[in-house]
Protein backbone atom coordinates (compact mmCIF):
# COMPACT_ATOMS: atom_id res chain seq x y z
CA UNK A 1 26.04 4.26 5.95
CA UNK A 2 22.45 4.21 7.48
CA UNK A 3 20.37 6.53 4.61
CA UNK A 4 17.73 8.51 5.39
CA UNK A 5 14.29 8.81 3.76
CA UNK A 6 11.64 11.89 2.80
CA UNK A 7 8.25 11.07 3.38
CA UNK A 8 5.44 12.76 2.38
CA UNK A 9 2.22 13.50 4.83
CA UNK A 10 -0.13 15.83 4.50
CA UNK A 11 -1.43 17.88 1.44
CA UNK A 12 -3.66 21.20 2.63
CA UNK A 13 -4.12 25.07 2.51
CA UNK A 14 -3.36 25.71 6.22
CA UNK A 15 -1.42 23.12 8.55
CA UNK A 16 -1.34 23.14 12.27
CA UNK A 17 1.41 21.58 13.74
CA UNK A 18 2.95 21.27 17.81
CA UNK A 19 7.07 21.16 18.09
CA UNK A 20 7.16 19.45 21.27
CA UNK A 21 10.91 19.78 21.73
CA UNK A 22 13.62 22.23 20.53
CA UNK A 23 13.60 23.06 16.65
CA UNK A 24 15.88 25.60 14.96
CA UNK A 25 14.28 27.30 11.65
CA UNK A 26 15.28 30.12 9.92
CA UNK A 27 18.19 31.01 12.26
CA UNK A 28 15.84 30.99 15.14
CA UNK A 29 15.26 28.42 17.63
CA UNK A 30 11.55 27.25 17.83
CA UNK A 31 8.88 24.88 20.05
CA UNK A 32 4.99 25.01 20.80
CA UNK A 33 2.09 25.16 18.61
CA UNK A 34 2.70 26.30 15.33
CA UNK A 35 0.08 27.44 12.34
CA UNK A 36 1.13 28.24 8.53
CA UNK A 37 -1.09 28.93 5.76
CA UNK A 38 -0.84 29.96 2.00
CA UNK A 39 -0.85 33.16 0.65
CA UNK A 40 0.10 34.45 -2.66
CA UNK A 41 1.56 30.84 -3.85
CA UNK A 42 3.73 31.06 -0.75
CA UNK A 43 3.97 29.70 3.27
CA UNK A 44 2.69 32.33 5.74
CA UNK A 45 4.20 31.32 8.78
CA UNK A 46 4.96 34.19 12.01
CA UNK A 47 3.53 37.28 9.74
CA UNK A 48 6.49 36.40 7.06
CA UNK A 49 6.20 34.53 3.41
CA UNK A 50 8.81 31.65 2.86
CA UNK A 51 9.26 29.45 -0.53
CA UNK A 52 9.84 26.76 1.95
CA UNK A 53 10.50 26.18 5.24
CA UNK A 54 12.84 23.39 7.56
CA UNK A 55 12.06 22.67 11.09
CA UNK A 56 15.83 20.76 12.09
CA UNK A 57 15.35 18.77 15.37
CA UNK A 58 18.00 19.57 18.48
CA UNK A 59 18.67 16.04 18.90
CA UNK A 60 17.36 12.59 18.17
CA UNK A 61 14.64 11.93 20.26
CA UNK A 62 12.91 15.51 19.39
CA UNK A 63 9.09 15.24 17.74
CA UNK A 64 6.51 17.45 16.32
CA UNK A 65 3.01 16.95 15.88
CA UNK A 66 1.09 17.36 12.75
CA UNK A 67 -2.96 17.69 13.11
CA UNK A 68 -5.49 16.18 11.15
CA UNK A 69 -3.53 13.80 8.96
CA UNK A 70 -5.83 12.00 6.82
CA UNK A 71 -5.07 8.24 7.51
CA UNK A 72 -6.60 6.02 4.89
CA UNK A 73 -7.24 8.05 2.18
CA UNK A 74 -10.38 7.18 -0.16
CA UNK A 75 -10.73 3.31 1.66
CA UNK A 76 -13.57 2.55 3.64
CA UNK A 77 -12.19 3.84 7.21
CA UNK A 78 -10.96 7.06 6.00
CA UNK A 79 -10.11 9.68 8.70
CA UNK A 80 -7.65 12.42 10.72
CA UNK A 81 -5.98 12.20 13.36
CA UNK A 82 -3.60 13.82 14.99
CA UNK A 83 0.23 12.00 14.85
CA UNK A 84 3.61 12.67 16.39
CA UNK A 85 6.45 12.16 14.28
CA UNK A 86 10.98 12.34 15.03
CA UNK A 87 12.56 13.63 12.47
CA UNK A 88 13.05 16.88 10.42
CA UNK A 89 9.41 18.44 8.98
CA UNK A 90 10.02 20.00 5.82
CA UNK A 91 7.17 22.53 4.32
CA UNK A 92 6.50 23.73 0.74
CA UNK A 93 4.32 25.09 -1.27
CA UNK A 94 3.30 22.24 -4.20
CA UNK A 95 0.07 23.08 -6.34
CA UNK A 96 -1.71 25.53 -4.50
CA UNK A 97 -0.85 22.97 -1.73
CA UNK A 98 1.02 23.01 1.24
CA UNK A 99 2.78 19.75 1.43
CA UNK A 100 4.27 18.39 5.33
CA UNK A 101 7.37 15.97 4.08
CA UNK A 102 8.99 14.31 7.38
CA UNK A 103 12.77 13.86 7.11
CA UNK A 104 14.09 10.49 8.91
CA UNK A 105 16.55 7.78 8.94
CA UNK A 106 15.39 4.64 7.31
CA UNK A 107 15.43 2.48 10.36
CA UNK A 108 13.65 4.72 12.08
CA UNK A 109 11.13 5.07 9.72
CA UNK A 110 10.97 1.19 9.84
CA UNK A 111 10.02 1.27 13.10
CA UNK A 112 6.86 3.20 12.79
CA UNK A 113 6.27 1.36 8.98
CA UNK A 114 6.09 -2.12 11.09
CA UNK A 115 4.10 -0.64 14.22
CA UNK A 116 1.84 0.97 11.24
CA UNK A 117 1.70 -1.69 8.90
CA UNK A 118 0.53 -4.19 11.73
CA UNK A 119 -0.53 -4.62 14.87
CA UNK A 120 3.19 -4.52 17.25
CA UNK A 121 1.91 -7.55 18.81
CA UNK A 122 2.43 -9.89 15.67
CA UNK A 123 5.39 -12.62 16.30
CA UNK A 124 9.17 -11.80 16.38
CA UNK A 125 9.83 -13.67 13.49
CA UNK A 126 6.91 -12.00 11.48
CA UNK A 127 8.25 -8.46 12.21
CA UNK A 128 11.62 -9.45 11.15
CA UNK A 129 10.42 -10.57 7.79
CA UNK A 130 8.53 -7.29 7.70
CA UNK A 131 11.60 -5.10 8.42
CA UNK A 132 13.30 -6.77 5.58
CA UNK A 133 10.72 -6.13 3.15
CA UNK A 134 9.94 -3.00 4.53
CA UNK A 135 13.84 -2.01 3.71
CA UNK A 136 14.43 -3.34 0.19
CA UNK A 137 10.60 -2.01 -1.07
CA UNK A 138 11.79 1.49 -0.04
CA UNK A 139 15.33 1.25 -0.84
CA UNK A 140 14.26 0.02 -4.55
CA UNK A 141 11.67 2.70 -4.81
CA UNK A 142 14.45 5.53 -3.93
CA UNK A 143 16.52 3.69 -6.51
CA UNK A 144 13.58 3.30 -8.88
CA UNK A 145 12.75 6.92 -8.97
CA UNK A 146 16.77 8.05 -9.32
CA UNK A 147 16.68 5.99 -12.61
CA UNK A 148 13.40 8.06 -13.89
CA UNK A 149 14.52 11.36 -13.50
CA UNK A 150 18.18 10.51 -14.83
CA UNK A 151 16.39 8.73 -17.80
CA UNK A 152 14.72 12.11 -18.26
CA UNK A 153 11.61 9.83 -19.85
CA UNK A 154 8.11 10.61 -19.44
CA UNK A 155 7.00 7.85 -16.82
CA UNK A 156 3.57 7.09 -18.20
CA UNK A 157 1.12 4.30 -16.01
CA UNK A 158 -1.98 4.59 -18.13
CA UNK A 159 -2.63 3.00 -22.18
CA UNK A 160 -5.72 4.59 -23.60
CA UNK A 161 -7.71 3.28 -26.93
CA UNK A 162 -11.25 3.63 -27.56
CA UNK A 163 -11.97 0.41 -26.64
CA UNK A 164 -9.31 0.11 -23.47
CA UNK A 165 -8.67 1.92 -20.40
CA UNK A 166 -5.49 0.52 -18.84
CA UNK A 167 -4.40 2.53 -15.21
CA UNK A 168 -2.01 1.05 -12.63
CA UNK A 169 -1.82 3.02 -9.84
CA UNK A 170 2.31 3.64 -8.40
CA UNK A 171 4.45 6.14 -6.93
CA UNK A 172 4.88 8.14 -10.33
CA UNK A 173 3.64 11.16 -8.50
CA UNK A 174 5.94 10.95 -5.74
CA UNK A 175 8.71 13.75 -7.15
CA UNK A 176 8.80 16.08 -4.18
CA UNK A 177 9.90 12.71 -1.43
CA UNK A 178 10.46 9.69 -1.64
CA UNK A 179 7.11 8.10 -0.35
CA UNK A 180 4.20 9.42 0.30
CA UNK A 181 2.72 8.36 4.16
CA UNK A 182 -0.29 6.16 3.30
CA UNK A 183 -1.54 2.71 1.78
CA UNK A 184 -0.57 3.80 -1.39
CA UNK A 185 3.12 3.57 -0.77
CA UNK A 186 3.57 1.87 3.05
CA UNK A 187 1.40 3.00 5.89
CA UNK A 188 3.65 5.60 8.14
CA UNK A 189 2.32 7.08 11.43
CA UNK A 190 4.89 8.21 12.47
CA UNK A 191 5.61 7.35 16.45
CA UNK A 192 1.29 7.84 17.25
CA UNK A 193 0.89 3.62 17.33
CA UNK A 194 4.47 2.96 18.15
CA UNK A 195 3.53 2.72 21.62
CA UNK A 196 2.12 -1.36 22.69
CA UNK A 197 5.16 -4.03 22.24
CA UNK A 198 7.75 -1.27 20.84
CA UNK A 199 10.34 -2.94 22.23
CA UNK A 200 9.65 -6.22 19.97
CA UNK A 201 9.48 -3.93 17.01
CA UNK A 202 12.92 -2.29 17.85
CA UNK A 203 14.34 -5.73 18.14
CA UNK A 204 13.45 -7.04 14.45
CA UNK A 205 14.53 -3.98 13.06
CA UNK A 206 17.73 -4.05 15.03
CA UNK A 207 18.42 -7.97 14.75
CA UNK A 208 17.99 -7.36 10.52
CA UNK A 209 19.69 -3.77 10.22
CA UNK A 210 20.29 -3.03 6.77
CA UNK A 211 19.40 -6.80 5.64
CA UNK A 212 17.07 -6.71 2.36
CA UNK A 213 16.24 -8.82 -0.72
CA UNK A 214 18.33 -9.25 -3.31
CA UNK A 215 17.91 -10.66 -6.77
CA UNK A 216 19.65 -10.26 -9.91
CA UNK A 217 22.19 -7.77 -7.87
CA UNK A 218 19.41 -5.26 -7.80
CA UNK A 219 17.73 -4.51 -3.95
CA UNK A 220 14.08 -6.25 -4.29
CA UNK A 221 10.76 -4.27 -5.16
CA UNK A 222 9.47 -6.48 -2.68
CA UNK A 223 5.74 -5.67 -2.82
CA UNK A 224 2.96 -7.38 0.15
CA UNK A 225 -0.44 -7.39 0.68
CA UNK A 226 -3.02 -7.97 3.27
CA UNK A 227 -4.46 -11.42 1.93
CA UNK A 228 -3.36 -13.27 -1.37
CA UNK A 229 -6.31 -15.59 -1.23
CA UNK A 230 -4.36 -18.47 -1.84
CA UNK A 231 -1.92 -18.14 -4.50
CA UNK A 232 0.15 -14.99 -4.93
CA UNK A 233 0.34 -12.70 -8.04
CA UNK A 234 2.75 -11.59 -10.59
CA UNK A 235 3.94 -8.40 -10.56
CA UNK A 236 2.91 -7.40 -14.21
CA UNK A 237 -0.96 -8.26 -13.57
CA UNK A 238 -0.74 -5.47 -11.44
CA UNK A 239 2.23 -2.44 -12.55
CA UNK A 240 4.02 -1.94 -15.81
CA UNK A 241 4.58 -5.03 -17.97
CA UNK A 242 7.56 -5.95 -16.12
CA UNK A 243 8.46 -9.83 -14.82
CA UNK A 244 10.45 -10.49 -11.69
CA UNK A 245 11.89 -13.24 -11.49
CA UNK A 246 11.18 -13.23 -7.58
CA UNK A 247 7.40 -12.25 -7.43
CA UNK A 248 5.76 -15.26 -9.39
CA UNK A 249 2.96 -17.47 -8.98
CA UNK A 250 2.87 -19.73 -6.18
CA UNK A 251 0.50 -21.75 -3.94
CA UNK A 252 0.40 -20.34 -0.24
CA UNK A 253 0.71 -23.06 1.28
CA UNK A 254 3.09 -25.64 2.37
CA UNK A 255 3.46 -27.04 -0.79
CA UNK A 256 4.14 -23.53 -3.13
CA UNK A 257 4.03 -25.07 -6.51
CA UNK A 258 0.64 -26.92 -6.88
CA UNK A 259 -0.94 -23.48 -8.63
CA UNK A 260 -4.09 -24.17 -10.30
CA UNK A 261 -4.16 -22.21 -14.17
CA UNK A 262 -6.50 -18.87 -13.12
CA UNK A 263 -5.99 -17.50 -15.84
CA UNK A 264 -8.61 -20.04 -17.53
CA UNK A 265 -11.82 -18.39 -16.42
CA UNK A 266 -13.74 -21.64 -15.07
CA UNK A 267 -10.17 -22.51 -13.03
CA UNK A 268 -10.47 -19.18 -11.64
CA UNK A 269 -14.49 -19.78 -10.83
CA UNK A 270 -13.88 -23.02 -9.17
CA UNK A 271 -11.03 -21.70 -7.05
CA UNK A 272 -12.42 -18.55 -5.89
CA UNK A 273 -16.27 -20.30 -4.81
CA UNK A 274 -14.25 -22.63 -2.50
CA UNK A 275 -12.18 -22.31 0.03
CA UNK A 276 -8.88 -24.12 -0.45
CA UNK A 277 -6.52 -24.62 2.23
CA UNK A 278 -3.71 -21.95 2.53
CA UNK A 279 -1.59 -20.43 5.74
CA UNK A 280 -3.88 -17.36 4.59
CA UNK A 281 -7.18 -19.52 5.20
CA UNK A 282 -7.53 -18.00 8.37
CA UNK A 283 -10.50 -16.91 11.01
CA UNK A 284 -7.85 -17.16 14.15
CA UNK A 285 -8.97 -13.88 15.57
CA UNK A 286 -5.39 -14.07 17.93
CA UNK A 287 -3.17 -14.32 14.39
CA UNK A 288 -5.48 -11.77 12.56
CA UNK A 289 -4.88 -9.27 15.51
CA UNK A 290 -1.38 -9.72 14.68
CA UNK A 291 -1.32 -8.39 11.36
CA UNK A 292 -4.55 -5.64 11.84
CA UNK A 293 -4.94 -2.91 13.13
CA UNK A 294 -8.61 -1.74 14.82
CA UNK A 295 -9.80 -0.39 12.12
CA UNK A 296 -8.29 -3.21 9.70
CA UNK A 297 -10.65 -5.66 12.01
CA UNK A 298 -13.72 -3.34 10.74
CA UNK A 299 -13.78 -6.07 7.55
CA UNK A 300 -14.36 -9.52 9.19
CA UNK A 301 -13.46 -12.00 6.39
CA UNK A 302 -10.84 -11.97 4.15
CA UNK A 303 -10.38 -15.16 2.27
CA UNK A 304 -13.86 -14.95 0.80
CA UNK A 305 -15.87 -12.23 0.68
CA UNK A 306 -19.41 -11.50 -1.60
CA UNK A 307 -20.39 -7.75 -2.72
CA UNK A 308 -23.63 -7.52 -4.12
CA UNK A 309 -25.36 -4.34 -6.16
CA UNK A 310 -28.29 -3.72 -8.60
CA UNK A 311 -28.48 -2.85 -11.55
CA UNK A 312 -29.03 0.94 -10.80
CA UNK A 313 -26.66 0.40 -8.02
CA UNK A 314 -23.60 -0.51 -10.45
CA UNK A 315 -24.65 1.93 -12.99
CA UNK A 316 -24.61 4.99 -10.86
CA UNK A 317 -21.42 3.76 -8.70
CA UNK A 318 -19.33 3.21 -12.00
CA UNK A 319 -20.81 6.29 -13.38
CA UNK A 320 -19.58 8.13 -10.50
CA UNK A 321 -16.32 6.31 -9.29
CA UNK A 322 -15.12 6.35 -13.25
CA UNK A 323 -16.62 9.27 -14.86
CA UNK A 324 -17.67 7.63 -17.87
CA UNK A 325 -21.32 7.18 -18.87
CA UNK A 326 -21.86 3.89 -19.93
CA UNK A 327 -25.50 4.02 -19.06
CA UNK A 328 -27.65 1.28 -17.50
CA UNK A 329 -24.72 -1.31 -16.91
CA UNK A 330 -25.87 -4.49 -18.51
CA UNK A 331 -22.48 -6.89 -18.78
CA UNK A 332 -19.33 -7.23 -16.17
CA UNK A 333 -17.63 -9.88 -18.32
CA UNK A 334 -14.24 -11.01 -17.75
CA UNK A 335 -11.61 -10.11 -20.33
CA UNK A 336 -8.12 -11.33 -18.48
CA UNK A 337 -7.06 -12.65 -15.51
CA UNK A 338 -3.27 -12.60 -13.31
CA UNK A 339 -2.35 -15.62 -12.06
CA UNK A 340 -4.18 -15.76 -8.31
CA UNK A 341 -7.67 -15.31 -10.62
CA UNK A 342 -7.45 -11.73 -9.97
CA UNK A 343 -9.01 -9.77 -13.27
CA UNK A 344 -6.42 -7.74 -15.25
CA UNK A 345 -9.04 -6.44 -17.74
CA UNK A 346 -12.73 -6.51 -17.26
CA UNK A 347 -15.23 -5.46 -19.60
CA UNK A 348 -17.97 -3.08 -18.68
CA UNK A 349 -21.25 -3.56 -21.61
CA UNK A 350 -23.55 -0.89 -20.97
CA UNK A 351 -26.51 1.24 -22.71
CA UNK A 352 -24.63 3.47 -23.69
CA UNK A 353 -20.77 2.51 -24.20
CA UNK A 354 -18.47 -0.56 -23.82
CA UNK A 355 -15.01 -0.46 -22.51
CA UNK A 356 -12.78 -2.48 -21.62
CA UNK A 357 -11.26 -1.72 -17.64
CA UNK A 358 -8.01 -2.48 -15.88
CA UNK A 359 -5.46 -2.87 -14.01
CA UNK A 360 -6.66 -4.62 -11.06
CA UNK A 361 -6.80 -1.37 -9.06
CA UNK A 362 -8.43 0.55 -11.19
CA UNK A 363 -10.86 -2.27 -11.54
CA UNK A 364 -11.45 -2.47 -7.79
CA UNK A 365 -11.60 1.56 -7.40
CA UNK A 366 -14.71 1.82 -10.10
CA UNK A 367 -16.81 -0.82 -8.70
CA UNK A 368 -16.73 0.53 -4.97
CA UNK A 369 -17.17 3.39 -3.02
CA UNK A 370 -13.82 2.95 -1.65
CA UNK A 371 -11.90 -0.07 -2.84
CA UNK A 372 -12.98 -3.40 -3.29
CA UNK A 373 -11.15 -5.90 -1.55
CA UNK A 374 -9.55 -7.78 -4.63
CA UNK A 375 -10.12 -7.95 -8.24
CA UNK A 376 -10.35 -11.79 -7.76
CA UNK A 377 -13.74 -12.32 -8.07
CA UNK A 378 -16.49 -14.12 -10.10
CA UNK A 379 -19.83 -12.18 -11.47
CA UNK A 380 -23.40 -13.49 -10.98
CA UNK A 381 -26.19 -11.54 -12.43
CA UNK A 382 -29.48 -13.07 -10.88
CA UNK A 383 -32.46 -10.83 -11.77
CA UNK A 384 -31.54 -7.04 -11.56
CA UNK A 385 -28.58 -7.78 -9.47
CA UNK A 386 -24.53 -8.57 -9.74
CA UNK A 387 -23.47 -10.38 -7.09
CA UNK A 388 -19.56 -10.24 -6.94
CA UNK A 389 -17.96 -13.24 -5.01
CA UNK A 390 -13.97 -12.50 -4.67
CA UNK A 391 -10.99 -14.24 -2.89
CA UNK A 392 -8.06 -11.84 -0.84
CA UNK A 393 -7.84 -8.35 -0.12
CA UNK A 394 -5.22 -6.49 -1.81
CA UNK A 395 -3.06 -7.03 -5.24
CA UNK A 396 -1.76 -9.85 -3.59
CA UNK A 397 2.19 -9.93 -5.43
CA UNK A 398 4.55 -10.60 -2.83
CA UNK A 399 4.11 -11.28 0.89
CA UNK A 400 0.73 -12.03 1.78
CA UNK A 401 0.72 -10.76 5.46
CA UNK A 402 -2.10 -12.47 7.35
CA UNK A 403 -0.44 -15.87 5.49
CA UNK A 404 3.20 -14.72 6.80
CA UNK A 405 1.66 -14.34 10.04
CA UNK A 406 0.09 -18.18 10.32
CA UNK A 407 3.82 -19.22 8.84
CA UNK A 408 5.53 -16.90 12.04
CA UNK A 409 2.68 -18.63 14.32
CA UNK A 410 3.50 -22.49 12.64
CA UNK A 411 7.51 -21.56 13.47
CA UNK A 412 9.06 -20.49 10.46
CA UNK A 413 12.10 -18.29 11.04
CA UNK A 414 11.82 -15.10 8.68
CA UNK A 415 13.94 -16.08 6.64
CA UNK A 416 12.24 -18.73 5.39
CA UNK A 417 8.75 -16.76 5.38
CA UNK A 418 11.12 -14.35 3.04
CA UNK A 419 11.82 -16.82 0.79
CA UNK A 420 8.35 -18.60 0.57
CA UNK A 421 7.28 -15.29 -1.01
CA UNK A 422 9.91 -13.99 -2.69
CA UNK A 423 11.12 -17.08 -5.16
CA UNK A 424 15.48 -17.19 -5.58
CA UNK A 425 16.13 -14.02 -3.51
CA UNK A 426 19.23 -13.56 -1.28
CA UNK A 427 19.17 -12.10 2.01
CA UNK A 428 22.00 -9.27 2.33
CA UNK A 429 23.18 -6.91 3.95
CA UNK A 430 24.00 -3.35 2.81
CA UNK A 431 25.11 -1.14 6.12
């Protein structure tokens, strides 16, 4: 039986929303504009104060609008918009917070994850290998989180010495859905850019209902990024201190296992100041549109990309982005690196303090004012500046999309682009 899924949207004191078919709440039966707000730790919504409240759609093709949903959140192109969503909309009252959680079946939700995620004019085959991965990363993470709160363990995703600050950024703060709506679980837009090729989208969803990734008899955390930058990483460079069997290194190329060591810092230096053929050594502006979105396209190169700051540049942006004053930065030396060169610890030498950074994310969140694109890069200091050459955008463990998308453009079927990526999984079916 076809699950369904609780996704979280928006986070704010006051939330205007539009039900533009029938909804029944409370006993009543509801559509139009709609406005609630907090007051007293509860939802003010029609002059009465609820703990929560449940709009339940008439039938399946009912929506609701919800206004100014930050898409984006704390990347470069950061922004609201206004987005229609099918579905249930579920409100309460979370941390002097309301929260908007959308209630949908799973393939649904895939439809708008894949229309979302990328452009709905990428290849058939692409899409498919999408909807599959789409499935078993949410369908793990459901699982995942039923095995925390039974475990009644404190989930911790941070180590802290005085000489190390380890953070990896997951889904531990997901308790009130199951995802939340943005980058930081799977982009979700609900049915706002479900609208050019939907049709295509609907027919790799439909074509691998209930399919996922299996390994191991446990559904696939099957984990993707925009661009690996060559060779894929391993799950643990990235999360908890867990290996996969199916998310290892591997080349992304047509032949997967001629991996350079980039762990060994001058491997990693070599292979990130060239350019090494890979499906994801791409300019094609046609296969790029596949996989981006507008405001994806903002960022023109992907592969290789060079950042450069001075010294009172760095200092104040770590200062800020980190909250630690380490004082005029003098040192970005690298400590640890995954297997696709990214940096897994970095050390930051300054006036004032030395400490040792990672994971990759929180490496990439203090030394931008959004997110850098990878932690796979190489450190210059010429003069007062640090010039920052890096390879990929994104953690790059899993499918690497704008490389899946060359493969779907070279003829792969997506099965095969599956298991490219994801080493000794089976493709089943659950429903």
């Amino acid at each position: 039986m076809e699950p369904k899924v609780s996704i979280g949207i928006l986070w704010s004191k006051e939330i205007s929303f539009a039900l533009n078919n029938r909804y029944t709440c409370d006993g009543k039966e509801i559509t139009g504009d709609n406005n609630v707000s907090l007051q007293d730790g509860k939802i003010l919504w029609n002059g009465n104060l609820y703990d929560e409240l449940s709009f339940e759609p008439s039938d399946n093709n009912a929506a609701f609008t919800l206004k100014d949903v930050v898409i984006g959140i704390n990347f470069h192109w950061e922004r609201k918009e206004d987005q229609q969503f099918q579905g249930a909309l579920k409100l309460i009252e979370r941390n002097e917070l309301i929260t908007a959680i959308n209630l949908i079946n799973v393939e649904d939700y895939l439809t708008s994850v894949i229309s979302s995620e990328m452009s709905a004019t990428a290849s058939l085959e692409l899409l498919k290998a999408h909807a599959v991965i789409s499935r078993s990363w949410l369908l793990a993470q459901i699982e995942k989180n039923k095995e925390i709160i039974a475990s009644k363990e404190k989930y911790s995703t941070f180590t802290e010495t005085e000489d190390e600050l380890i953070r990896w950024y997951d889904r531990e703060d997901h308790t009130d859905f199951d995802v939340c709506a943005d980058d930081h679980c799977q982009r979700y837009q609900g049915i706002t850019r479900a609208s050019a090729n939907i049709q295509t989208v609907k027919q790799a969803i439909e074509e691998t209902r209930g399919q996922v990734l299996e390994s191991e008899n446990k559904i696939c955390d099957a984990r993707f990024s925009k661009c690996c930058g060559g060779v894929v990483e391993e799950f643990q460079n990235c999360w908890e201190d867990i290996k996969f069997p199916y998310l290892v290194k591997l080349r992304d190329d047509v032949d997967s296992s001629n991996v350079p060591d980039l762990t060994i810092e001058a491997e990693s230096v070599k292979w990130i100041q060239s350019r090494p053929s890979a499906f994801c050594n791409t300019q094609d502006k046609k296969i790029l549109g596949q996989v981006l979105n507008n405001y994806d396209q903002e960022t023109s190169d992907f592969y290789r990309w060079t950042v450069t700051y001075t010294q009172d540049e760095l200092s104040a942006l770590v200062l800020k982005r980190s909250g630690i004053d380490f004082g005029l930065i003098q040192e970005l030396i690298p400590v640890e690196r995954g297997t696709s060169a990214r940096l897994v610890k970095l050390k930051i030498v300054g006036s004032k303090k030395t400490l040792i950074i990672g994971k990759e994310l929180e490496i990439r969140r203090v030394l931008s004012t959004s997110h850098l694109y990878s932690s796979a890069f190489t450190i210059k200091k010429d003069g007062d500046k640090f010039i920052l050459t890096g390879a990929g955008w994104g953690h790059g463990v899993g499918l690497c999309q704008i490389g899946a998308a060359v493969m779907g453009e070279k003829g792969y079927s997506y099965d095969k682009i599956l298991l490219h990526y994801y080493v000794g999984a089976s493709l089943e079916k659950l429903y």
